[in-house]
N, C-alpha and C. Protein backbone atom coordinates (compact mmCIF):
# COMPACT_ATOMS: atom_id res chain seq x y z
N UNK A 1 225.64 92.80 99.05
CA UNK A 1 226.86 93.31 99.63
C UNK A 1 226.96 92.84 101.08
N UNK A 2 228.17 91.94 101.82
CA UNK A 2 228.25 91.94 102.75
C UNK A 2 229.56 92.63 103.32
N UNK A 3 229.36 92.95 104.82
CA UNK A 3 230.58 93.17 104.88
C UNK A 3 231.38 92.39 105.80
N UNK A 4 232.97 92.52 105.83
CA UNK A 4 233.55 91.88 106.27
C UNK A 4 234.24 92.38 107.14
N UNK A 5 234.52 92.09 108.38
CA UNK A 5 235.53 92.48 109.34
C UNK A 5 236.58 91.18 109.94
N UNK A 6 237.46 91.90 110.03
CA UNK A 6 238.97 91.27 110.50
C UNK A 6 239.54 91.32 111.93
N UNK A 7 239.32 90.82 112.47
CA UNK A 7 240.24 91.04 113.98
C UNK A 7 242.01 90.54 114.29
N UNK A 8 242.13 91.24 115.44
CA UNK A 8 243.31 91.15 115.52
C UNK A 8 244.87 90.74 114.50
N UNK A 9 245.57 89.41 114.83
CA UNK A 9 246.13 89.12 113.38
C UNK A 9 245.86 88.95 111.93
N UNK A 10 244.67 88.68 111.64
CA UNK A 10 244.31 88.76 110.41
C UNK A 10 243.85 90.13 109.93
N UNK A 11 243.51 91.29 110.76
CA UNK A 11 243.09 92.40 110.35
C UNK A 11 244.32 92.85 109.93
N UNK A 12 245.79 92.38 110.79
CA UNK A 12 247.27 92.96 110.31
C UNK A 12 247.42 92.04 108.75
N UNK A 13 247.33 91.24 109.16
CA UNK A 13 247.77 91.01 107.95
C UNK A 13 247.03 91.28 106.27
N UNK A 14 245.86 91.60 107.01
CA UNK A 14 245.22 92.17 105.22
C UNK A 14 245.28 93.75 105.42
N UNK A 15 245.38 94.56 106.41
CA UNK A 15 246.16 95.75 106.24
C UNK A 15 244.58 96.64 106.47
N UNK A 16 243.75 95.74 106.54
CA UNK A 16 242.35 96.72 106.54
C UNK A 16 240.97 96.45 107.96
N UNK A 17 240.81 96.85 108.42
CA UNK A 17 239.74 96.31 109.59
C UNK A 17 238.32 95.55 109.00
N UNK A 18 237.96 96.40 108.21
CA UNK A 18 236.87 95.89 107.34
C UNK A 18 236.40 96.26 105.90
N UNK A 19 235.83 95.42 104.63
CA UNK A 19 235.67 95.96 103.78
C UNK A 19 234.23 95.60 103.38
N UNK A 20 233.59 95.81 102.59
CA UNK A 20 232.54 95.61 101.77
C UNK A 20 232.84 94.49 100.40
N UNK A 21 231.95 93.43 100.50
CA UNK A 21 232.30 92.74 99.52
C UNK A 21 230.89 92.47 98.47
N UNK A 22 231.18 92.21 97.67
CA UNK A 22 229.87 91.77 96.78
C UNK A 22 230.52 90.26 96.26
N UNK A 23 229.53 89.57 96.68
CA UNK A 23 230.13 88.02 96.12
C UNK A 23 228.65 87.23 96.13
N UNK A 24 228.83 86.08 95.10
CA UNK A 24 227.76 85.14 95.14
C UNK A 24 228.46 83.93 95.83
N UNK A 25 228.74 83.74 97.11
CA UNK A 25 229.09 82.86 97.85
C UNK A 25 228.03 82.19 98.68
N UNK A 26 227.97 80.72 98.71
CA UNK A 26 226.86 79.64 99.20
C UNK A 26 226.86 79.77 100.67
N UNK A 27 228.23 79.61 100.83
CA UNK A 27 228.85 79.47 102.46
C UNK A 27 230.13 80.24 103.00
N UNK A 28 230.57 80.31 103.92
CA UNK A 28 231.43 81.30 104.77
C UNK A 28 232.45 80.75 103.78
N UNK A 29 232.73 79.18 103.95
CA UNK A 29 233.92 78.61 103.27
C UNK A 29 234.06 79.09 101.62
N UNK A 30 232.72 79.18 101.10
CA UNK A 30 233.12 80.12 99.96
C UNK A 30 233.13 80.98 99.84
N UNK A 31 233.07 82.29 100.55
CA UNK A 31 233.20 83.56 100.68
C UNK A 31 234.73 83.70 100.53
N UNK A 32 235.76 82.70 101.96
CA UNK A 32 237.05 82.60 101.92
C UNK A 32 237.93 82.01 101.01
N UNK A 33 237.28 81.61 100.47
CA UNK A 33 237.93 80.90 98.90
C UNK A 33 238.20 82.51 98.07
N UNK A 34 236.74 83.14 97.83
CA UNK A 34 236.73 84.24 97.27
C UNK A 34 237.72 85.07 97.79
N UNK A 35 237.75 85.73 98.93
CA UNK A 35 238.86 86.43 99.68
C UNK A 35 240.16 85.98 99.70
N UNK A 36 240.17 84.88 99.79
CA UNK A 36 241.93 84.33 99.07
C UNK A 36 242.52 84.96 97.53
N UNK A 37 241.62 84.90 96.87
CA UNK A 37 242.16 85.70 95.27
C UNK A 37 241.99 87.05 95.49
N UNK A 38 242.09 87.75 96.28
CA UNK A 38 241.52 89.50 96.51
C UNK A 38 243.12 89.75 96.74
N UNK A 39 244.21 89.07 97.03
CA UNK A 39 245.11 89.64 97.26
C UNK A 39 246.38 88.85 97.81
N UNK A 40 247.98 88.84 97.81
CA UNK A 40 248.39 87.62 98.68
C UNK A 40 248.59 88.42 99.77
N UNK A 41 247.58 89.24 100.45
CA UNK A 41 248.04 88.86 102.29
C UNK A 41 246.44 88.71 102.36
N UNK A 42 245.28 88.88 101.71
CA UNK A 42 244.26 87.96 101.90
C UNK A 42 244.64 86.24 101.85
N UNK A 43 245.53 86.10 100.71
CA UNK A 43 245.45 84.24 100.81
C UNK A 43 246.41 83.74 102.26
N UNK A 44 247.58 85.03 102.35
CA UNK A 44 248.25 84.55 103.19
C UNK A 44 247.17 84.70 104.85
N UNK A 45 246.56 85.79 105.19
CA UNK A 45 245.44 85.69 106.11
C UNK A 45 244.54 84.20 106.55
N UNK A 46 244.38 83.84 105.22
CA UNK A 46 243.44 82.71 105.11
C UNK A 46 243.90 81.39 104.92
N UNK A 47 245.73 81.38 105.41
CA UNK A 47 246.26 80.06 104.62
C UNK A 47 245.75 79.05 105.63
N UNK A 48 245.58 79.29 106.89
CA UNK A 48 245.46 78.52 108.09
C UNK A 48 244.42 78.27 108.48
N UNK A 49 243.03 77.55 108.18
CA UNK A 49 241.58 78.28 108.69
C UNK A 49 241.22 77.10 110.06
N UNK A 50 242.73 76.61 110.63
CA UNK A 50 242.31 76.10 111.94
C UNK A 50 242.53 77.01 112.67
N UNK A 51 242.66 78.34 112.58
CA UNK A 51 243.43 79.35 113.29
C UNK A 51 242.78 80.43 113.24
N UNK A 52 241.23 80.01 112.55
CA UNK A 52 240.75 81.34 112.49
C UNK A 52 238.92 80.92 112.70
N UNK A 53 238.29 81.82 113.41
CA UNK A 53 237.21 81.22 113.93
C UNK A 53 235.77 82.73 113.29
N UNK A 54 234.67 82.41 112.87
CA UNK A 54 233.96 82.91 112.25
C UNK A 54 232.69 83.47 113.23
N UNK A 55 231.90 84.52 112.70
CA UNK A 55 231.19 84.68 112.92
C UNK A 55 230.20 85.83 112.28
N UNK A 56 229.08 84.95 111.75
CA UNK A 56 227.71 85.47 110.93
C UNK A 56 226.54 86.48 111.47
N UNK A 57 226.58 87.69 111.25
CA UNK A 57 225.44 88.84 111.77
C UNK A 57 225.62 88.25 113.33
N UNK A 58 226.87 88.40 113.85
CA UNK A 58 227.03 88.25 115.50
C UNK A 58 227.13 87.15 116.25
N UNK A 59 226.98 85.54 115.47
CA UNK A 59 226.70 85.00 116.11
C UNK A 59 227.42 83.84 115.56
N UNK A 60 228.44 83.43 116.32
CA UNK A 60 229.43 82.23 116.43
C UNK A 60 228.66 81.11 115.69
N UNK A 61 229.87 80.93 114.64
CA UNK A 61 229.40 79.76 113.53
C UNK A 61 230.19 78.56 112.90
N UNK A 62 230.13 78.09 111.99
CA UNK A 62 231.06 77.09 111.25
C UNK A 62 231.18 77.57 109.96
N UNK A 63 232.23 77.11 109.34
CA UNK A 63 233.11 77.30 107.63
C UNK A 63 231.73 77.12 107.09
N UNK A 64 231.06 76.48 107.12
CA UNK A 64 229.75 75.96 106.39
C UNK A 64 228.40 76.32 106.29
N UNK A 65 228.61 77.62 107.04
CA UNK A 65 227.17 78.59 107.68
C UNK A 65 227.09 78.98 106.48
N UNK A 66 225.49 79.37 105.85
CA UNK A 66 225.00 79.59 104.41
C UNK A 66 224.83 81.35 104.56
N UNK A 67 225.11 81.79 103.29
CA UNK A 67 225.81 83.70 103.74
C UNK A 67 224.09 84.10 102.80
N UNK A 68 223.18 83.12 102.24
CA UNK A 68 221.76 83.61 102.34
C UNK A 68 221.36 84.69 103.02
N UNK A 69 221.43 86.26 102.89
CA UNK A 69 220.29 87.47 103.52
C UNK A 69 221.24 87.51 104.74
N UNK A 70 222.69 87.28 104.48
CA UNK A 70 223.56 87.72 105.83
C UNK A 70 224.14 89.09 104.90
N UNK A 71 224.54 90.13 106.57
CA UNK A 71 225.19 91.14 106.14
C UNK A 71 226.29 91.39 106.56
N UNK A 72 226.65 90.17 107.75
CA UNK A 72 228.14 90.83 108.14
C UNK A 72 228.78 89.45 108.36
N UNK A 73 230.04 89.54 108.14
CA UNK A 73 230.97 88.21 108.33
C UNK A 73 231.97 88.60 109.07
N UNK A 74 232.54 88.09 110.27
CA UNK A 74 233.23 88.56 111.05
C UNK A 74 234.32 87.21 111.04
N UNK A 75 235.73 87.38 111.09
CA UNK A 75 236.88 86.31 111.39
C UNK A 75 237.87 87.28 112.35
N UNK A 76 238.08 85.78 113.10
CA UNK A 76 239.36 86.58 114.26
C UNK A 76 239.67 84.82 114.73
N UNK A 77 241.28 85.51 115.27
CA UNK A 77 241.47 84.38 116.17
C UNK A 77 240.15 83.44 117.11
N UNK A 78 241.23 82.05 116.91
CA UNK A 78 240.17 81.61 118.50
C UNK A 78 240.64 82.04 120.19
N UNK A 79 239.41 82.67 120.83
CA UNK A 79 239.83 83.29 122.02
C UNK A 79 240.12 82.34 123.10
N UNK A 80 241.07 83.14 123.57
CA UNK A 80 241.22 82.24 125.04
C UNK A 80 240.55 82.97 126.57
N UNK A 81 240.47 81.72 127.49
CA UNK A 81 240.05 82.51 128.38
C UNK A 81 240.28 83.34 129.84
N UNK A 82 240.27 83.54 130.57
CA UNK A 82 240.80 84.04 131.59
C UNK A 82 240.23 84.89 132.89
């Protein structure tokens, strides 16, 4: 079971902050494949994934990070700075 959290626009648009998922996913990118069929404002959340930036048990990653003995998956915009 991992879980998943949503920030800012994408948390609006799937309507939930975070859920619990059970999936046999290799990589982040297949986790979001998975989360695209959960619903259409999950696919619509996920139509854009230059627009959306990841991060594995805390720590800033790529589509391609392996979800092996991970427990949390985090997506949100990319931040700006100031």
């Amino acid at each position: 079971m991992i879980d998943v959290l949503y920030f800012a626009w994408i948390r609006e648009r799937i309507g939930e902050p975070k859920e619990q998922v059970e999936t046999t996913a290799a990589t982040v990118a297949d986790l979001v494949d998975e989360l695209k069929t959960r619903s259409e404002a999950h696919a619509l959340a996920f139509s854009d994934m230059s627009a959306i930036r990841v991060a594995v048990d805390q720590d800033l990653t790529e589509m391609t990070a392996p979800l092996n003995g991970v427990r949390e998956v985090a997506f949100f915009p990319p931040m700006t700075g100031g």
